[in-house]
N, C-alpha and C. Protein backbone atom coordinates (compact mmCIF):
# COMPACT_ATOMS: atom_id res chain seq x y z
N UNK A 1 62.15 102.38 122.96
CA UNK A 1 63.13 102.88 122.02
C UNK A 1 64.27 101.87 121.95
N UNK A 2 64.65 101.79 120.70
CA UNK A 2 66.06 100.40 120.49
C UNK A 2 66.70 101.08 120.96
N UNK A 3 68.53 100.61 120.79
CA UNK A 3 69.27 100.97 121.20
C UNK A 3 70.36 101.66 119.96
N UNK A 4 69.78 101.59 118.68
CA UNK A 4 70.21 101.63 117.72
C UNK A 4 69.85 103.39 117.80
N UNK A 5 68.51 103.53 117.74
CA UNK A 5 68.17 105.08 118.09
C UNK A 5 68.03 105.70 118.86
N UNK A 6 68.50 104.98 120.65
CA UNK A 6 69.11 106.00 121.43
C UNK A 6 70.21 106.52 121.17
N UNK A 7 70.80 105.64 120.50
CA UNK A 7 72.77 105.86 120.00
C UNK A 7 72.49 107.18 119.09
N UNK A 8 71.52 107.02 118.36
CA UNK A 8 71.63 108.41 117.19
C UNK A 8 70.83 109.55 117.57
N UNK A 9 69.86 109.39 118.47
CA UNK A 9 69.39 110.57 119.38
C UNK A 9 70.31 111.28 120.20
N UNK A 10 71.08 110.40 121.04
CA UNK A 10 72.34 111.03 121.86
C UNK A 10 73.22 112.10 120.78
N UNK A 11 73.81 111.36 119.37
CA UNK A 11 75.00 111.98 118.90
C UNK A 11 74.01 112.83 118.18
N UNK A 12 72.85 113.44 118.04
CA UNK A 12 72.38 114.12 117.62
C UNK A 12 71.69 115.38 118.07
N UNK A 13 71.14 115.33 119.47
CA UNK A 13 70.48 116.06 120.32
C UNK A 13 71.04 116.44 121.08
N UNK A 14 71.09 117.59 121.79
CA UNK A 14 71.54 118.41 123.24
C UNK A 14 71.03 117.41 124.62
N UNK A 15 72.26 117.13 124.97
CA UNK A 15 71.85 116.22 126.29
C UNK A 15 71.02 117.21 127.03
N UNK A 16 70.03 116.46 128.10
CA UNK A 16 69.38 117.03 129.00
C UNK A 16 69.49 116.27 130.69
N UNK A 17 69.15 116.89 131.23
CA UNK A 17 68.96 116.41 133.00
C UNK A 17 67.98 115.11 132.60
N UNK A 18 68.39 114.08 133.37
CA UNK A 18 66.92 112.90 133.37
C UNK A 18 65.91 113.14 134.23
N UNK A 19 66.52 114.23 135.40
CA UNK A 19 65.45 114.54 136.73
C UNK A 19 64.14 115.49 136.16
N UNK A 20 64.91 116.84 135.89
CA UNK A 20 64.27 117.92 135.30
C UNK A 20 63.79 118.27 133.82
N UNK A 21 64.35 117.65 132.94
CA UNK A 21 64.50 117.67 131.71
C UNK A 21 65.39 119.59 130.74
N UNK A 22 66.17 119.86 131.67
CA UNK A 22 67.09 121.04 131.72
C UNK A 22 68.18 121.04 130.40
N UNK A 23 68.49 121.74 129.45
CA UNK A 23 69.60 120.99 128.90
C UNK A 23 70.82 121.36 129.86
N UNK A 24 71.66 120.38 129.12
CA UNK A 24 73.03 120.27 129.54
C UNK A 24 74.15 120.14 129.02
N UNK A 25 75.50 120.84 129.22
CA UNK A 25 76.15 120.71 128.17
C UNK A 25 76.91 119.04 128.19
N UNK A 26 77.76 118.60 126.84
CA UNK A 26 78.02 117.47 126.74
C UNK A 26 79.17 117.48 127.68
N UNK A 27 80.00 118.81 128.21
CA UNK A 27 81.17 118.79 129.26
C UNK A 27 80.78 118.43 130.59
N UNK A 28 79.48 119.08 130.86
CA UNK A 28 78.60 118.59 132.11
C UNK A 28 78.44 117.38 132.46
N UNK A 29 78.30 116.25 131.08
CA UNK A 29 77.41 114.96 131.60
C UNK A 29 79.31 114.73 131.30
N UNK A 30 80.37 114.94 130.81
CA UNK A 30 81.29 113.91 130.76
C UNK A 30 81.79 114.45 132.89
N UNK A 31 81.68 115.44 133.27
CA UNK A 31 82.23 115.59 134.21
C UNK A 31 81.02 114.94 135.51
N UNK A 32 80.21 115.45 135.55
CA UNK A 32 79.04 115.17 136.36
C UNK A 32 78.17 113.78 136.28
N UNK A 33 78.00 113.12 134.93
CA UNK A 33 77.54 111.57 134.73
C UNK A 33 77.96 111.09 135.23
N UNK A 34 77.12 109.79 134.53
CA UNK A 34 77.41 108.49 134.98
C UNK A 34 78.46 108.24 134.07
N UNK A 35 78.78 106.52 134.16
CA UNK A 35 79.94 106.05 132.78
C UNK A 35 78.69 106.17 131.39
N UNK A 36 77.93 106.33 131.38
CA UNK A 36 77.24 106.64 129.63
C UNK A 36 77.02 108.25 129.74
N UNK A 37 77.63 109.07 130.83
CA UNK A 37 77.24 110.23 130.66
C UNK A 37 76.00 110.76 130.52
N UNK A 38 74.79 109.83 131.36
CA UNK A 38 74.02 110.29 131.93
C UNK A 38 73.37 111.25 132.56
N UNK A 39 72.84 112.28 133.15
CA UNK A 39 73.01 113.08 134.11
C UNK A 39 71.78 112.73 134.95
N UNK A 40 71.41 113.07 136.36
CA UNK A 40 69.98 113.05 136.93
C UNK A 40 69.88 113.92 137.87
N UNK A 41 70.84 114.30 137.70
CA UNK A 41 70.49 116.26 138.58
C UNK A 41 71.45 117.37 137.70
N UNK A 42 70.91 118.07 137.77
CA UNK A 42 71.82 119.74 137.39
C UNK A 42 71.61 121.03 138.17
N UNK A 43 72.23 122.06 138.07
CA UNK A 43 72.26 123.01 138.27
C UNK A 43 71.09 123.29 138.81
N UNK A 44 69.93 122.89 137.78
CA UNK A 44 68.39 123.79 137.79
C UNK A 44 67.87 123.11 139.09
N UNK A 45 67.83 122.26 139.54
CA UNK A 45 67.39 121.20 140.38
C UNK A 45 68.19 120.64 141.08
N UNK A 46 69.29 120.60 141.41
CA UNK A 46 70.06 119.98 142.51
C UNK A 46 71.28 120.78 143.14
N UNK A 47 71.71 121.00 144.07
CA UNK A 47 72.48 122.30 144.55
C UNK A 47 74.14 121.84 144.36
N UNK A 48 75.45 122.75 143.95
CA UNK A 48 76.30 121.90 143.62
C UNK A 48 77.26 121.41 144.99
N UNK A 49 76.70 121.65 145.80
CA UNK A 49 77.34 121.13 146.86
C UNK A 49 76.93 119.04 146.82
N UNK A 50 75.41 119.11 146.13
CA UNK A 50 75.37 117.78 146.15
C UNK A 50 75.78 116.89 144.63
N UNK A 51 75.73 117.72 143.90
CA UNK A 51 76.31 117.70 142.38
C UNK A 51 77.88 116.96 142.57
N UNK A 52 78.60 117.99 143.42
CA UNK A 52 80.18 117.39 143.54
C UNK A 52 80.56 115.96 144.88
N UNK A 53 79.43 115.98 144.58
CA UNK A 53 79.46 114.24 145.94
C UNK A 53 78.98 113.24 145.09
N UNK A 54 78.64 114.01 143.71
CA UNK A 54 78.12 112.18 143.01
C UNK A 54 76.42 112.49 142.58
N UNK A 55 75.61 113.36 143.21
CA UNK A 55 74.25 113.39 142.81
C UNK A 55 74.05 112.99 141.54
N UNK A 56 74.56 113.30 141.10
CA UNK A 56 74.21 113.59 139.46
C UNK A 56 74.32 112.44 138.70
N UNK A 57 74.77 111.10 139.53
CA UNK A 57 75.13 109.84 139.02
C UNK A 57 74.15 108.85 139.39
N UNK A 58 73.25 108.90 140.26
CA UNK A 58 72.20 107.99 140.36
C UNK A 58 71.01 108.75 139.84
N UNK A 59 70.08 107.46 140.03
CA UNK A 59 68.47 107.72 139.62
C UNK A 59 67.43 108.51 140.94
């Protein structure tokens, strides 16, 4: 996929988890991402004790 239509998939689609494929809201990945607002754990799949240490920012 370019990068031209990840850009318009993102501003178009409901973010999701990269781990689980869960959606997520866009407040989630700005608080819980990475710097592109990423996510790779959520709620459904990762517990928030490890969520608020950073999980949610690596692969």
């Amino acid at each position: 996929m370019g990068v031209m239509q990840e850009i318009q998939q993102r501003s178009t689609s409901r973010p999701r988890c990269r781990n689980c494929g869960s959606p997520v809201s866009r407040r989630f990945c700005r608080v819980f991402g990475d710097n592109q607002d990423d996510v790779y754990g959520c709620m459904d799949c990762t517990s928030m004790r490890k969520l608020t240490k950073g999980a949610a920012t690596s692969k």
